[in-house]
N, C-alpha and C. Protein backbone atom coordinates (compact mmCIF):
# COMPACT_ATOMS: atom_id res chain seq x y z
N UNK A 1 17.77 -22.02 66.27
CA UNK A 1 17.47 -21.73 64.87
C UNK A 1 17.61 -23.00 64.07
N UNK A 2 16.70 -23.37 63.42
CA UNK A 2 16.56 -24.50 62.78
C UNK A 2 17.36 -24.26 60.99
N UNK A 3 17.99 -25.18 60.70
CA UNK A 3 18.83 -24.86 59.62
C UNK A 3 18.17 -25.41 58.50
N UNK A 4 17.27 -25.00 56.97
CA UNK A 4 16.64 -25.84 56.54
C UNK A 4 16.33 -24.93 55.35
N UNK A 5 16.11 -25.13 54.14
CA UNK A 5 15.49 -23.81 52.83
C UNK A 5 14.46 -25.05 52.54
N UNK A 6 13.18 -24.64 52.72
CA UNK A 6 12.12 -25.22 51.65
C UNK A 6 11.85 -25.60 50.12
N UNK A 7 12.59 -26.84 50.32
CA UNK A 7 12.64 -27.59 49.04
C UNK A 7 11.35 -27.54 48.08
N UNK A 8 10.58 -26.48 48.03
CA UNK A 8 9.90 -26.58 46.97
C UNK A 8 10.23 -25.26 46.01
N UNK A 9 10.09 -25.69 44.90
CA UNK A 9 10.73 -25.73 43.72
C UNK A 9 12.30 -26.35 43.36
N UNK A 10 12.18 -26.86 44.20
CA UNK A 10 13.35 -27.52 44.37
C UNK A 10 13.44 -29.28 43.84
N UNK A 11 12.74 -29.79 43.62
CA UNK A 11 12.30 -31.02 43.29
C UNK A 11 11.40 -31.41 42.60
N UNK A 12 11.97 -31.88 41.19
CA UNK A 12 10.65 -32.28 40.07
C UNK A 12 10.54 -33.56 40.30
N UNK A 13 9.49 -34.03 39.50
CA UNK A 13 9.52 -35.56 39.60
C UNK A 13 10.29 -35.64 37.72
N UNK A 14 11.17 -37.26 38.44
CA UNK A 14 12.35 -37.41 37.16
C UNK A 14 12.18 -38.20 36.79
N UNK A 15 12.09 -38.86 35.51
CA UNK A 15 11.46 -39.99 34.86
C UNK A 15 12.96 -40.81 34.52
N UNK A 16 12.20 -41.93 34.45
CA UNK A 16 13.50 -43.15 34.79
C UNK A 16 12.63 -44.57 33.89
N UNK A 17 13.79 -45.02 33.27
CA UNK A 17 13.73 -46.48 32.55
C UNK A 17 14.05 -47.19 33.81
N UNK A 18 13.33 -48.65 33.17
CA UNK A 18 13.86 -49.47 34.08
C UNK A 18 14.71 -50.27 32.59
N UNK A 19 16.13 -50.94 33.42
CA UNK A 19 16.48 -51.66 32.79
C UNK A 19 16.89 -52.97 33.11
N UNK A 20 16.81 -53.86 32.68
CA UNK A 20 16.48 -55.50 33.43
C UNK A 20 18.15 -55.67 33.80
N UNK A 21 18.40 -56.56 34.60
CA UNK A 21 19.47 -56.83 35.60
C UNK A 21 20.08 -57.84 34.26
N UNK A 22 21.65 -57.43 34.17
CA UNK A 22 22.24 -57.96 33.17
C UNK A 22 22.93 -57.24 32.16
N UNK A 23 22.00 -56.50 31.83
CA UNK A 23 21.74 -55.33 30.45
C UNK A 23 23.66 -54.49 30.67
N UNK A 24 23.91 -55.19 29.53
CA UNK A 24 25.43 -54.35 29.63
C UNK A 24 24.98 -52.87 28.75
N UNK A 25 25.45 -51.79 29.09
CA UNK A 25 25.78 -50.16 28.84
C UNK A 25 26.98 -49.77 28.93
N UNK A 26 27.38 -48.70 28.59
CA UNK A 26 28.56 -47.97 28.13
C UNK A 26 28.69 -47.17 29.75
N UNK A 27 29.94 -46.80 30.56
CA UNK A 27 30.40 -46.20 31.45
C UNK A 27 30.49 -44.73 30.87
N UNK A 28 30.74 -44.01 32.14
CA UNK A 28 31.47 -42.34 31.15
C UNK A 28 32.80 -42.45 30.83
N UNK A 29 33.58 -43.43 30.70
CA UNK A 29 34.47 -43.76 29.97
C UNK A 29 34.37 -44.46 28.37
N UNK A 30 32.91 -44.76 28.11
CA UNK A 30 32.63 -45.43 27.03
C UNK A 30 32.86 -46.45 26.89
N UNK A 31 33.21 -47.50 27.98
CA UNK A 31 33.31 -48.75 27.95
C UNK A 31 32.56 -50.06 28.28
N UNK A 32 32.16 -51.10 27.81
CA UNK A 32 31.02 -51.73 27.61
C UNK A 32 31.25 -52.33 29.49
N UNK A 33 29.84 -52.01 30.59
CA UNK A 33 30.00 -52.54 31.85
C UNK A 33 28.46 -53.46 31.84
N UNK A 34 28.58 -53.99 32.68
CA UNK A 34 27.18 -54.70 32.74
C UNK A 34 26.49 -53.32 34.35
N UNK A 35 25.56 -52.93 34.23
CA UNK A 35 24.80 -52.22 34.95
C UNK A 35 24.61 -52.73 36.61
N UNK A 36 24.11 -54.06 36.65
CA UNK A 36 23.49 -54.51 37.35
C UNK A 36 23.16 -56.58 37.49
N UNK A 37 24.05 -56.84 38.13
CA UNK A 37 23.92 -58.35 37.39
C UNK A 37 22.12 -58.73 38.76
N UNK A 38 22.37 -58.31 39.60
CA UNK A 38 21.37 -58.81 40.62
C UNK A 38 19.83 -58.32 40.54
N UNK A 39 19.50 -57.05 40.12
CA UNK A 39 18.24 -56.38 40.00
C UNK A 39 18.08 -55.67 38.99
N UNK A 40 16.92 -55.31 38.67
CA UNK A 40 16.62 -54.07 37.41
C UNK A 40 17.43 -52.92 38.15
N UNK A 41 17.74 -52.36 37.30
CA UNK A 41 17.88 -50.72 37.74
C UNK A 41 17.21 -49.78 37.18
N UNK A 42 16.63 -48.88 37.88
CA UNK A 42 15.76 -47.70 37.11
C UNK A 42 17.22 -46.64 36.85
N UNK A 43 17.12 -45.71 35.59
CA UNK A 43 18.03 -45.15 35.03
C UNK A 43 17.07 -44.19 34.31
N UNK A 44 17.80 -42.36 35.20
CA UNK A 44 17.16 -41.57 34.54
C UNK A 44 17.33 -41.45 33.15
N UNK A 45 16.34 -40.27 32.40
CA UNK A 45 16.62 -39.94 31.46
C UNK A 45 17.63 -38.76 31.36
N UNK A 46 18.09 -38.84 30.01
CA UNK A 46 18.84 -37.74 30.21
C UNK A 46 18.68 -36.13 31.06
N UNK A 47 17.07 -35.96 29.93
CA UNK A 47 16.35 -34.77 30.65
C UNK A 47 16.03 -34.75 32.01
N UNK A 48 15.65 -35.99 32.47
CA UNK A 48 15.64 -36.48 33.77
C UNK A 48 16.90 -35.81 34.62
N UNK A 49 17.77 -36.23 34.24
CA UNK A 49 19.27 -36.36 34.52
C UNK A 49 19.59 -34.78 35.03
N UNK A 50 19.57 -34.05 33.57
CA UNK A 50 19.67 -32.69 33.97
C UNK A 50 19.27 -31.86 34.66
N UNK A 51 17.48 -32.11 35.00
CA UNK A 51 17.28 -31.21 35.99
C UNK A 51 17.44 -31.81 37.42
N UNK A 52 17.80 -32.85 37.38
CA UNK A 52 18.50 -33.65 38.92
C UNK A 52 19.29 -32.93 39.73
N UNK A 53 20.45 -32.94 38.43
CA UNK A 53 21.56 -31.88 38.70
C UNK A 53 21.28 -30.69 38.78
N UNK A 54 20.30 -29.65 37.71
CA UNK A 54 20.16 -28.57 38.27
C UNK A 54 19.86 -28.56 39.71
N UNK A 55 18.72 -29.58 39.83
CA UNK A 55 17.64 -29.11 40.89
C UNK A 55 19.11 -28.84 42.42
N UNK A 56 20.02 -29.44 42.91
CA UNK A 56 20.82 -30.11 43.24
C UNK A 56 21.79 -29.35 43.28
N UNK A 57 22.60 -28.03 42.28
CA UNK A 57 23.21 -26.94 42.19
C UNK A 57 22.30 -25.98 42.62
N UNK A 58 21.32 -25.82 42.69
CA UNK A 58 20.20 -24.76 43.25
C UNK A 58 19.74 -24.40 44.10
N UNK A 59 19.53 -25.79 44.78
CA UNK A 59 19.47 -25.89 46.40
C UNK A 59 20.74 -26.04 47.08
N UNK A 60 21.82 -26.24 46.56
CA UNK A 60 23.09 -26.31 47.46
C UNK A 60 23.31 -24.60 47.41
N UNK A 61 23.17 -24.53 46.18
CA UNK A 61 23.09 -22.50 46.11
C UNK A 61 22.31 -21.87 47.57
N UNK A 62 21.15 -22.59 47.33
CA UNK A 62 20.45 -21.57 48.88
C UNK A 62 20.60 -22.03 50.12
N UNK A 63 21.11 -23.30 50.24
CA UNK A 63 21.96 -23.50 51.48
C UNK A 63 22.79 -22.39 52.23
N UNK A 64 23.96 -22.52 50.96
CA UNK A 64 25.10 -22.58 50.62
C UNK A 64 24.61 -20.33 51.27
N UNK A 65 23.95 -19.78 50.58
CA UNK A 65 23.54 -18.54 50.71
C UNK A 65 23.22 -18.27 52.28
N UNK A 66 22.43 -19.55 52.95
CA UNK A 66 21.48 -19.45 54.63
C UNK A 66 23.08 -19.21 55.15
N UNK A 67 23.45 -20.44 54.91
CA UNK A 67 25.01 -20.28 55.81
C UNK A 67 26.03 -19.20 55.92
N UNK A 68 26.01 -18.26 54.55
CA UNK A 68 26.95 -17.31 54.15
C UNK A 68 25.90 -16.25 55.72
N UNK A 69 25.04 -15.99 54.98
CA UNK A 69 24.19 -15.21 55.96
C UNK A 69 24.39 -15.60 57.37
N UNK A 70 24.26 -16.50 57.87
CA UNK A 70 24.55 -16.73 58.98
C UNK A 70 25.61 -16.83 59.47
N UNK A 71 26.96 -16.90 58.81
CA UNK A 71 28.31 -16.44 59.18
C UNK A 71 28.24 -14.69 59.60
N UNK A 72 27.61 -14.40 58.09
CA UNK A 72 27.87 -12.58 58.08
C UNK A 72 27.04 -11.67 59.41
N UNK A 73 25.98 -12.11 59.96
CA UNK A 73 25.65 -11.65 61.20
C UNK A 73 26.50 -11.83 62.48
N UNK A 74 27.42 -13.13 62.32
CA UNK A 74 28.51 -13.37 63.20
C UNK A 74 29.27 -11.96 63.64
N UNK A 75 30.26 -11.93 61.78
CA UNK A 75 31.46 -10.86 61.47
C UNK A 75 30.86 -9.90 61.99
N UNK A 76 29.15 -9.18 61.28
CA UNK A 76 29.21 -8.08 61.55
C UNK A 76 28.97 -7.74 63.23
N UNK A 77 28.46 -8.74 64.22
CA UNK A 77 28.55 -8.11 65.58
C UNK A 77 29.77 -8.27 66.12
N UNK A 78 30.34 -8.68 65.45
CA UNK A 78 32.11 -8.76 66.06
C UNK A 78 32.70 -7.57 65.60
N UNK A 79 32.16 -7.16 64.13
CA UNK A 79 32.96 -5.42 63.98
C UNK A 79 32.44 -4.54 65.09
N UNK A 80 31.01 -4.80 65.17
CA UNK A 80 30.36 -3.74 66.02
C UNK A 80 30.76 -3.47 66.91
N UNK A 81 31.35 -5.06 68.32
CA UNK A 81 32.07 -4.89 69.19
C UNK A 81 33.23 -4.34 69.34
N UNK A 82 33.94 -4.37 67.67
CA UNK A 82 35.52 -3.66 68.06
C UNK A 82 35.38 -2.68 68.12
N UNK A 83 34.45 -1.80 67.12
CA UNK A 83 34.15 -0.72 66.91
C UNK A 83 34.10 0.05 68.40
N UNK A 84 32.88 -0.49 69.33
CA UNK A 84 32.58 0.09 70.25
C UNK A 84 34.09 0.32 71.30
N UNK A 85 34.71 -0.77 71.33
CA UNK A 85 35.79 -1.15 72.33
C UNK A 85 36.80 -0.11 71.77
N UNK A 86 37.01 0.03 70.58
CA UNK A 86 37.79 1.62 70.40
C UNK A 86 37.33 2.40 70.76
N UNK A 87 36.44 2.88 70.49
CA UNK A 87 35.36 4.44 70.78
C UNK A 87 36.03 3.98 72.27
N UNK A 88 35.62 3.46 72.81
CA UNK A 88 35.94 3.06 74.77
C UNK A 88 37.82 3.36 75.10
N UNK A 89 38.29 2.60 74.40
CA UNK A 89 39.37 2.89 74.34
C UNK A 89 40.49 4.20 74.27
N UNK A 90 39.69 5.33 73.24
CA UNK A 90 40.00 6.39 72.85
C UNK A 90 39.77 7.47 74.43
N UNK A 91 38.58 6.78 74.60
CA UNK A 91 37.56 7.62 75.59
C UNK A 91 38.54 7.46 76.91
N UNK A 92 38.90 6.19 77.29
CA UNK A 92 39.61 6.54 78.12
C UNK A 92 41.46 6.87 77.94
N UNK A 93 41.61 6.92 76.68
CA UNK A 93 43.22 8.19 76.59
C UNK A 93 42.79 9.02 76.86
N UNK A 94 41.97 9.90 76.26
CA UNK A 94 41.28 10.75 76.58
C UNK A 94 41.35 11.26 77.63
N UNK A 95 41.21 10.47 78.81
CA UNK A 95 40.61 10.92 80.43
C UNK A 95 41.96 10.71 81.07
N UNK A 96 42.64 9.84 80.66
CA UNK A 96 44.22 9.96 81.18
C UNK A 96 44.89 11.14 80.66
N UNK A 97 44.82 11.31 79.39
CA UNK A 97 45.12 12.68 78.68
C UNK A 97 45.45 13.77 79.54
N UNK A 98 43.70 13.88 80.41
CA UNK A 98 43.41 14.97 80.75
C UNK A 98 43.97 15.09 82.49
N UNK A 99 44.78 13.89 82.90
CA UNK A 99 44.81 13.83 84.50
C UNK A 99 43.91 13.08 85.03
N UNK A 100 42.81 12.46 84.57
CA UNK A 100 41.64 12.15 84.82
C UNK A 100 42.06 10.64 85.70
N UNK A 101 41.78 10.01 86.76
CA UNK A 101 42.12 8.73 87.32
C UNK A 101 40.61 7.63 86.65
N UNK A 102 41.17 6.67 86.27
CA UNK A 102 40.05 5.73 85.66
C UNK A 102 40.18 4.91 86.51
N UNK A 103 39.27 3.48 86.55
CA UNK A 103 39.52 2.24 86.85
C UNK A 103 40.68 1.22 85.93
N UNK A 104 40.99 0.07 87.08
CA UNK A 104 42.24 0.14 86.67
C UNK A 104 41.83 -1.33 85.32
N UNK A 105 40.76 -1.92 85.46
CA UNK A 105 40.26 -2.72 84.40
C UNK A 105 40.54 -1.67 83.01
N UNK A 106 40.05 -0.12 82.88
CA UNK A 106 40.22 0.20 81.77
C UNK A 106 41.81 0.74 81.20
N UNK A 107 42.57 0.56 81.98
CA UNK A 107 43.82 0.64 82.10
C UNK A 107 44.44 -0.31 81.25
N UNK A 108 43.91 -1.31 81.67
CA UNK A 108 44.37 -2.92 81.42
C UNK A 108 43.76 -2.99 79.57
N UNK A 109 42.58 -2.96 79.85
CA UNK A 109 42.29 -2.67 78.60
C UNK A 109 42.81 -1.55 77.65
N UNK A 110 43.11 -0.65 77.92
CA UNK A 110 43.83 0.68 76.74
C UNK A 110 45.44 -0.38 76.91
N UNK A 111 45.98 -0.97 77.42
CA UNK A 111 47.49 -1.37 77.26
C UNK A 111 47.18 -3.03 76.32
N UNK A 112 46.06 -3.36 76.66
CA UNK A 112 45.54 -4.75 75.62
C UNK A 112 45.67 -3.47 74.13
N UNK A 113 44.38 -3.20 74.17
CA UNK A 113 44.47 -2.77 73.16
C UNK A 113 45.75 -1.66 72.09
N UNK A 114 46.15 -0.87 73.23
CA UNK A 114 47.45 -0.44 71.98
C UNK A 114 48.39 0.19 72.97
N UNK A 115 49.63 -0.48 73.34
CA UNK A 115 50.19 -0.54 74.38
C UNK A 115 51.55 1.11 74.35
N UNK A 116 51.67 1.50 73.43
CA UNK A 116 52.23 2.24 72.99
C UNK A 116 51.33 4.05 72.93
N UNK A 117 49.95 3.76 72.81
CA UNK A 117 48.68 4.63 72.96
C UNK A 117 48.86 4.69 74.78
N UNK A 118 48.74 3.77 75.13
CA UNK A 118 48.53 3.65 76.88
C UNK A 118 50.30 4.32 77.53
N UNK A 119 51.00 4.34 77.06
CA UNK A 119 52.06 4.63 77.65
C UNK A 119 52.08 6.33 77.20
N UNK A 120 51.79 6.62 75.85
CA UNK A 120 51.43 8.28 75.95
C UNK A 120 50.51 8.32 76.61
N UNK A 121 49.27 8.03 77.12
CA UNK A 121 48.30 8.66 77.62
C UNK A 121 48.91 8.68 79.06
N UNK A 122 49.38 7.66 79.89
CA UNK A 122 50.15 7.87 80.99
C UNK A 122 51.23 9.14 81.65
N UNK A 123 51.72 8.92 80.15
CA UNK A 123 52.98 10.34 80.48
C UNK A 123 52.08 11.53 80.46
N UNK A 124 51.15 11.41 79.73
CA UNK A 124 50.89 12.44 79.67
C UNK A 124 49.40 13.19 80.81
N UNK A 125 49.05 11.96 81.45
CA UNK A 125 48.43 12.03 82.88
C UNK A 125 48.83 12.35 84.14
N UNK A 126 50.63 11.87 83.84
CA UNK A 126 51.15 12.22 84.77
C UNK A 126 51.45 13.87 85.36
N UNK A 127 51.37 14.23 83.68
CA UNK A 127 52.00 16.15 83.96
C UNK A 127 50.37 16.98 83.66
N UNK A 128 49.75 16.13 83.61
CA UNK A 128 48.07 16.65 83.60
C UNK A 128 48.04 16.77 85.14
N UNK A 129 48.39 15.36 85.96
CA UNK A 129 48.06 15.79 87.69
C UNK A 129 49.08 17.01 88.19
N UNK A 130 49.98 16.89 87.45
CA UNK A 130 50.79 18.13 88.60
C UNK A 130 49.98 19.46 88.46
N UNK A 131 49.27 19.89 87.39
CA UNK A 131 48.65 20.98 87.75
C UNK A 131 47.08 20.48 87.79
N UNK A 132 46.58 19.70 88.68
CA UNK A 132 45.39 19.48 89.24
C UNK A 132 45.66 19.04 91.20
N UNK A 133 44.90 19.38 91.63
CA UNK A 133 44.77 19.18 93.26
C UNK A 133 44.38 18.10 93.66
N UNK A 134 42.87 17.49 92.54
CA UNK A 134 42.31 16.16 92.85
C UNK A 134 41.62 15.93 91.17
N UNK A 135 42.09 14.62 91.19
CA UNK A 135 41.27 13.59 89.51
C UNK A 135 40.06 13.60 89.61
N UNK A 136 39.62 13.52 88.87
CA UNK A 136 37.88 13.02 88.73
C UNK A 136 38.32 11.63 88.78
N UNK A 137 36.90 10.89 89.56
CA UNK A 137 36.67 9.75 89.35
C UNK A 137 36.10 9.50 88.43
N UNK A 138 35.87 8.94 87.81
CA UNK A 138 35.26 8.27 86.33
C UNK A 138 34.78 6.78 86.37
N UNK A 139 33.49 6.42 86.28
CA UNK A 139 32.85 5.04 85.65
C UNK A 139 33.99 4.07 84.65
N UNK A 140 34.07 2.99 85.04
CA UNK A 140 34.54 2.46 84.10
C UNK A 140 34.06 2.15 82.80
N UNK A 141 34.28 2.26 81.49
CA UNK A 141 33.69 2.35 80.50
C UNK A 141 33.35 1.09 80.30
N UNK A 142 33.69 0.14 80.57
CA UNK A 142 33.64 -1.36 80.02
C UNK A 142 32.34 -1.64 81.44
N UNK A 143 31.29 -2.27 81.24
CA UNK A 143 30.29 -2.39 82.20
C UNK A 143 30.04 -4.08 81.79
N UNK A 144 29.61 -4.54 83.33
CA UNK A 144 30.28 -5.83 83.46
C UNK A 144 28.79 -6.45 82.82
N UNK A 145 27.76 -6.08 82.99
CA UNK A 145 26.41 -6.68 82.03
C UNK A 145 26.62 -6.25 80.81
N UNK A 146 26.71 -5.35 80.45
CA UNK A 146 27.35 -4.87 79.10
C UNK A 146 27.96 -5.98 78.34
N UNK A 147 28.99 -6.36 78.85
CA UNK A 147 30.34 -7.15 78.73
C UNK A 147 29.58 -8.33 78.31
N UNK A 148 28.88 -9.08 79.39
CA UNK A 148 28.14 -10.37 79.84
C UNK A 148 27.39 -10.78 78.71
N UNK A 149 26.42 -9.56 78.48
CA UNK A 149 25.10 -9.18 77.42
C UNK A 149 25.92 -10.05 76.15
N UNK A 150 27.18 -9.14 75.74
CA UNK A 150 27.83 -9.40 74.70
C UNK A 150 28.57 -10.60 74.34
N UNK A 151 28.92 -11.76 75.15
CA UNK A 151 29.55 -12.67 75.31
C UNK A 151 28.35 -13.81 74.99
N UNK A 152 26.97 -13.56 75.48
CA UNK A 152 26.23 -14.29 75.96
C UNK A 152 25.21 -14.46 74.11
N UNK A 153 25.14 -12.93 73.60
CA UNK A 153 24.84 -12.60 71.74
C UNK A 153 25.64 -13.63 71.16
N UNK A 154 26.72 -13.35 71.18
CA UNK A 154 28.21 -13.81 70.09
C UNK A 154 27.81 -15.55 70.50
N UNK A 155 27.76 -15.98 71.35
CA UNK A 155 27.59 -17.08 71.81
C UNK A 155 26.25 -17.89 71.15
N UNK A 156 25.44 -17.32 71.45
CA UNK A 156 24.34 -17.35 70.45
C UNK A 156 24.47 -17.69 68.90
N UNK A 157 25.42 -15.97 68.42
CA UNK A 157 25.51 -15.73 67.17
C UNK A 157 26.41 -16.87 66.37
N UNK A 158 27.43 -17.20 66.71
CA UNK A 158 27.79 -18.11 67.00
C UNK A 158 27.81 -20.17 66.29
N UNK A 159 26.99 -20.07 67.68
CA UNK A 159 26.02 -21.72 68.00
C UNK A 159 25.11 -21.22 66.30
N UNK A 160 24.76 -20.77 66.11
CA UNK A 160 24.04 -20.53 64.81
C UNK A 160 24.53 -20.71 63.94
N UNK A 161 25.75 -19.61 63.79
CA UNK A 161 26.64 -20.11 62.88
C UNK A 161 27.14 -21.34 62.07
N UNK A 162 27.04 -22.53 63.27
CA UNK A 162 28.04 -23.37 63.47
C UNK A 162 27.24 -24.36 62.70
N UNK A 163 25.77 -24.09 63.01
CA UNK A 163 24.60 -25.06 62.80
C UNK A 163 24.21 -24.91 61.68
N UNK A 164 24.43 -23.89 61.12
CA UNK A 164 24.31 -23.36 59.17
C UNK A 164 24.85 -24.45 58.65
N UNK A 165 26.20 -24.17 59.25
CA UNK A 165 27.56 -24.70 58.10
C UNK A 165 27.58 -26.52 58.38
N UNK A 166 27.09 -27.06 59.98
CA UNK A 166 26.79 -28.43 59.68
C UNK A 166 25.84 -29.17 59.54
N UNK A 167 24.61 -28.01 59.49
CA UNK A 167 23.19 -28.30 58.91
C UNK A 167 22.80 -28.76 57.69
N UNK A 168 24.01 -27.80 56.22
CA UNK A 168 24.12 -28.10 55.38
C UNK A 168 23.43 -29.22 54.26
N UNK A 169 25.21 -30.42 54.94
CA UNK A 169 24.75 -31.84 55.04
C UNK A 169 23.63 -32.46 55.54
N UNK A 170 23.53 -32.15 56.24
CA UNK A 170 22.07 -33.26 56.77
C UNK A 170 20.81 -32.93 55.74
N UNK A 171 20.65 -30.85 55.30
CA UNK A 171 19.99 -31.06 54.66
C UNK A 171 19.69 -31.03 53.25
N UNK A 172 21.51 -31.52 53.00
CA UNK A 172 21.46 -31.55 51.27
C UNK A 172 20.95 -33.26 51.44
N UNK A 173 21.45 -34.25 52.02
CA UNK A 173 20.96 -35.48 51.94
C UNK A 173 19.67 -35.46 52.04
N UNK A 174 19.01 -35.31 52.74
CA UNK A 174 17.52 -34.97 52.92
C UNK A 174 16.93 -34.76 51.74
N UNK A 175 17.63 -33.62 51.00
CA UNK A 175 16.78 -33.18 49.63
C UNK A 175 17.45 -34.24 48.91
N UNK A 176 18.48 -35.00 48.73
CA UNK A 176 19.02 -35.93 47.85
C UNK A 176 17.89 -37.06 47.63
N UNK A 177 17.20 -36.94 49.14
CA UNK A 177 16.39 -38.35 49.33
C UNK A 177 14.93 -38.37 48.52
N UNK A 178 14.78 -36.67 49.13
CA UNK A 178 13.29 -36.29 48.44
C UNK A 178 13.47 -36.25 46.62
N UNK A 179 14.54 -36.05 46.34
CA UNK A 179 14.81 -36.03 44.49
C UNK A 179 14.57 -37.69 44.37
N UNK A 180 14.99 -38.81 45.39
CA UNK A 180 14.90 -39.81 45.05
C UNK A 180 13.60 -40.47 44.54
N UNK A 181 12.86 -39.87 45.78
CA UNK A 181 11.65 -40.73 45.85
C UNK A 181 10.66 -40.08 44.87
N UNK A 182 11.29 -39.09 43.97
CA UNK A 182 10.40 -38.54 42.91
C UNK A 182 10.29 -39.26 41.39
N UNK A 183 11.60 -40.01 41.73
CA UNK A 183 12.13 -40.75 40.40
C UNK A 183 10.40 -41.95 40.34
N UNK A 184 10.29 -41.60 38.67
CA UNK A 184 8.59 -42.52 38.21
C UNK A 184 9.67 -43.10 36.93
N UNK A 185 8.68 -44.43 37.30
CA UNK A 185 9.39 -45.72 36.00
C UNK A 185 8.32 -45.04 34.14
N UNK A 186 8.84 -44.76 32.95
CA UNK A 186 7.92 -44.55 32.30
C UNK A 186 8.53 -46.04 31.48
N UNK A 187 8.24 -45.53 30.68
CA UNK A 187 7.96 -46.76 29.33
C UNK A 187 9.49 -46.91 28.43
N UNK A 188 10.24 -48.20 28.60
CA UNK A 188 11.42 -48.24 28.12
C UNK A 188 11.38 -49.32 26.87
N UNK A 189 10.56 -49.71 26.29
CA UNK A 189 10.09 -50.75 25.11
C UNK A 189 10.57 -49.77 24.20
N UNK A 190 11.90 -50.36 23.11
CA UNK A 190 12.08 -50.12 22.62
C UNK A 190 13.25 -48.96 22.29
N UNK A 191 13.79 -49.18 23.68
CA UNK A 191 14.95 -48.51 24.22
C UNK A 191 16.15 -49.06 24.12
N UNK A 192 17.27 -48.71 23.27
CA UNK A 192 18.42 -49.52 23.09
C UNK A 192 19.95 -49.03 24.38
N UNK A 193 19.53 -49.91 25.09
CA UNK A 193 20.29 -49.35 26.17
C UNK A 193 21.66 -49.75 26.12
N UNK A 194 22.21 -50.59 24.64
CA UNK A 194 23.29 -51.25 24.82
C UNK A 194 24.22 -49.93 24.64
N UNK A 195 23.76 -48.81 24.00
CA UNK A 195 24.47 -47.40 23.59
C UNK A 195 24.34 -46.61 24.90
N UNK A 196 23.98 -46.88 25.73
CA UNK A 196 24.06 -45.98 26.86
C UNK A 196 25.09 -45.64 27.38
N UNK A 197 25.49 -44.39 27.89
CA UNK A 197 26.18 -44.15 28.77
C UNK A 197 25.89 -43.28 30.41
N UNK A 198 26.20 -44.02 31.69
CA UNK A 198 25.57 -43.69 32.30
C UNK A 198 26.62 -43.28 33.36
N UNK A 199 25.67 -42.33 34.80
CA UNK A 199 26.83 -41.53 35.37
C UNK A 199 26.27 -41.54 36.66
N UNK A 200 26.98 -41.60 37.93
CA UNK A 200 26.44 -41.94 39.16
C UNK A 200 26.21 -40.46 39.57
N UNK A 201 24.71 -40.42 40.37
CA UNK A 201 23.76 -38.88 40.75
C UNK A 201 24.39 -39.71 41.96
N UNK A 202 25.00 -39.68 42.96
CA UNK A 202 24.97 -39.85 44.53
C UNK A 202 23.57 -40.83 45.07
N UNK A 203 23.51 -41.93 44.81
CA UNK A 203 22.44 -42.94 45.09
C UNK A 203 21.57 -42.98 44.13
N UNK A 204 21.54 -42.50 42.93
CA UNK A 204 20.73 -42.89 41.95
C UNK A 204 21.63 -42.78 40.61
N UNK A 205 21.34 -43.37 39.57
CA UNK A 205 21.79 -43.31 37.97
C UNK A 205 21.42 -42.99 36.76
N UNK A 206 21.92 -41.62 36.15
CA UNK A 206 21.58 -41.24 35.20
C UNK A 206 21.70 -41.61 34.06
N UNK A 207 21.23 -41.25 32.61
CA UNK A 207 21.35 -41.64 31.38
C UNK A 207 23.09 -40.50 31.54
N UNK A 208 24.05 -40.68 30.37
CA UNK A 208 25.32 -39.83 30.58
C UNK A 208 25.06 -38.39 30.04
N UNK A 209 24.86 -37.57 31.11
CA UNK A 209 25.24 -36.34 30.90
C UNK A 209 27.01 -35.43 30.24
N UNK A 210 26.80 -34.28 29.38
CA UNK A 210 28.14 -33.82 28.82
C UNK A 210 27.66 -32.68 30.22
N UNK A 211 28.49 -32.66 31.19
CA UNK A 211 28.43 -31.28 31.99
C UNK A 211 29.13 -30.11 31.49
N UNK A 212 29.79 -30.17 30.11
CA UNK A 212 30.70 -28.73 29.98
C UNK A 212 29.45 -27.92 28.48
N UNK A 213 28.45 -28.89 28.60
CA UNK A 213 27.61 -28.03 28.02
C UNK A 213 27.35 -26.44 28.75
């Protein structure tokens, strides 16, 4: 299963000043830094800025959602299995209950599972045989493809799992890269950048966003 949400609508193109190498601006501390002494830097716009970040909370959202999903198919065949392994469990007190002789795998299993359940069903198998001549034989409830089948799902279910949650990363960077290469230079003549304040996007730089808007 390939781990991945289709980044479209997911990525605008973000408009960006360039500002010449030198050009001192204000930090998000408000303090006068020089930007860039070696190259221009392109620097979104604010509006730019914001839907960066939306775009960026939105898609980590539907990641963030693939992965939840792909955990929750995990949990739920793991309830399914307990589920069943009681029903199995019950089934064979049940048959001890009654005098009934099981295999001794499901034995093992009713004392895994509730060891205190397996010791009544015993006593009480025991005074079930005195008034029987001969036990039924009985199938073991636990069936070894059965078993196999189920080890071999979860394993699966799983490896999937695993690949959600470290797929993630690879493909939030990915979309980090594609927001990059969307960034277009417009027209900064007449732009007083000495009032700027600016804020690091994870490999690119915004005009300063207030996030508690």
């Amino acid at each position: 299963m390939g781990f991945s949400v289709d980044t479209t609508g997911y990525v605008h193109t973000y408009e960006a000043y360039r500002v010449p190498k030198g050009t001192t601006v204000k930090n998000a501390a408000g303090e006068d830094v020089i930007l860039s002494k070696d190259e221009d830097t392109l620097v979104l716009t604010e509006a730019a800025s914001r839907q960066l970040v939306k775009d960026r909370r939105d898609y980590g959202s539907a990641l963030q959602a693939k992965a939840e999903i792909a955990a929750q198919k995990t949990q739920e065949e793991a309830a399914k299995k307990h589920a069943q392994d009681q029903a199995k469990a019950m089934s064979v007190f049940r048959s001890l209950s009654n005098g009934d002789e099981v295999p001794s795998t499901d034995e093992s299993k009713l004392m895994e599972y509730d060891q205190k359940l397996y010791q009544a069903a015993k006593a009480a198998q025991a005074m079930a045989q005195m008034a029987k001549k001969q036990a039924e034989k009985k199938a073991s409830e636990w069936d070894d493809k059965e078993e196999q089948e189920y080890e071999e799902k979860m394993k699966k279910l799983c490896d999937d799992s695993n690949e959600a949650a470290w797929g993630m990363k690879t493909e939030f960077d990915k979309f980090s890269a594609e927001q990059k290469s969307n960034i277009v230079e417009v027209d900064s003549s007449g732009v007083d950048f000495s009032n700027f304040k600016t804020i690091g996007l994870g490999g690119v730089t915004g005009a300063y966003i207030d996030l508690s808007l």
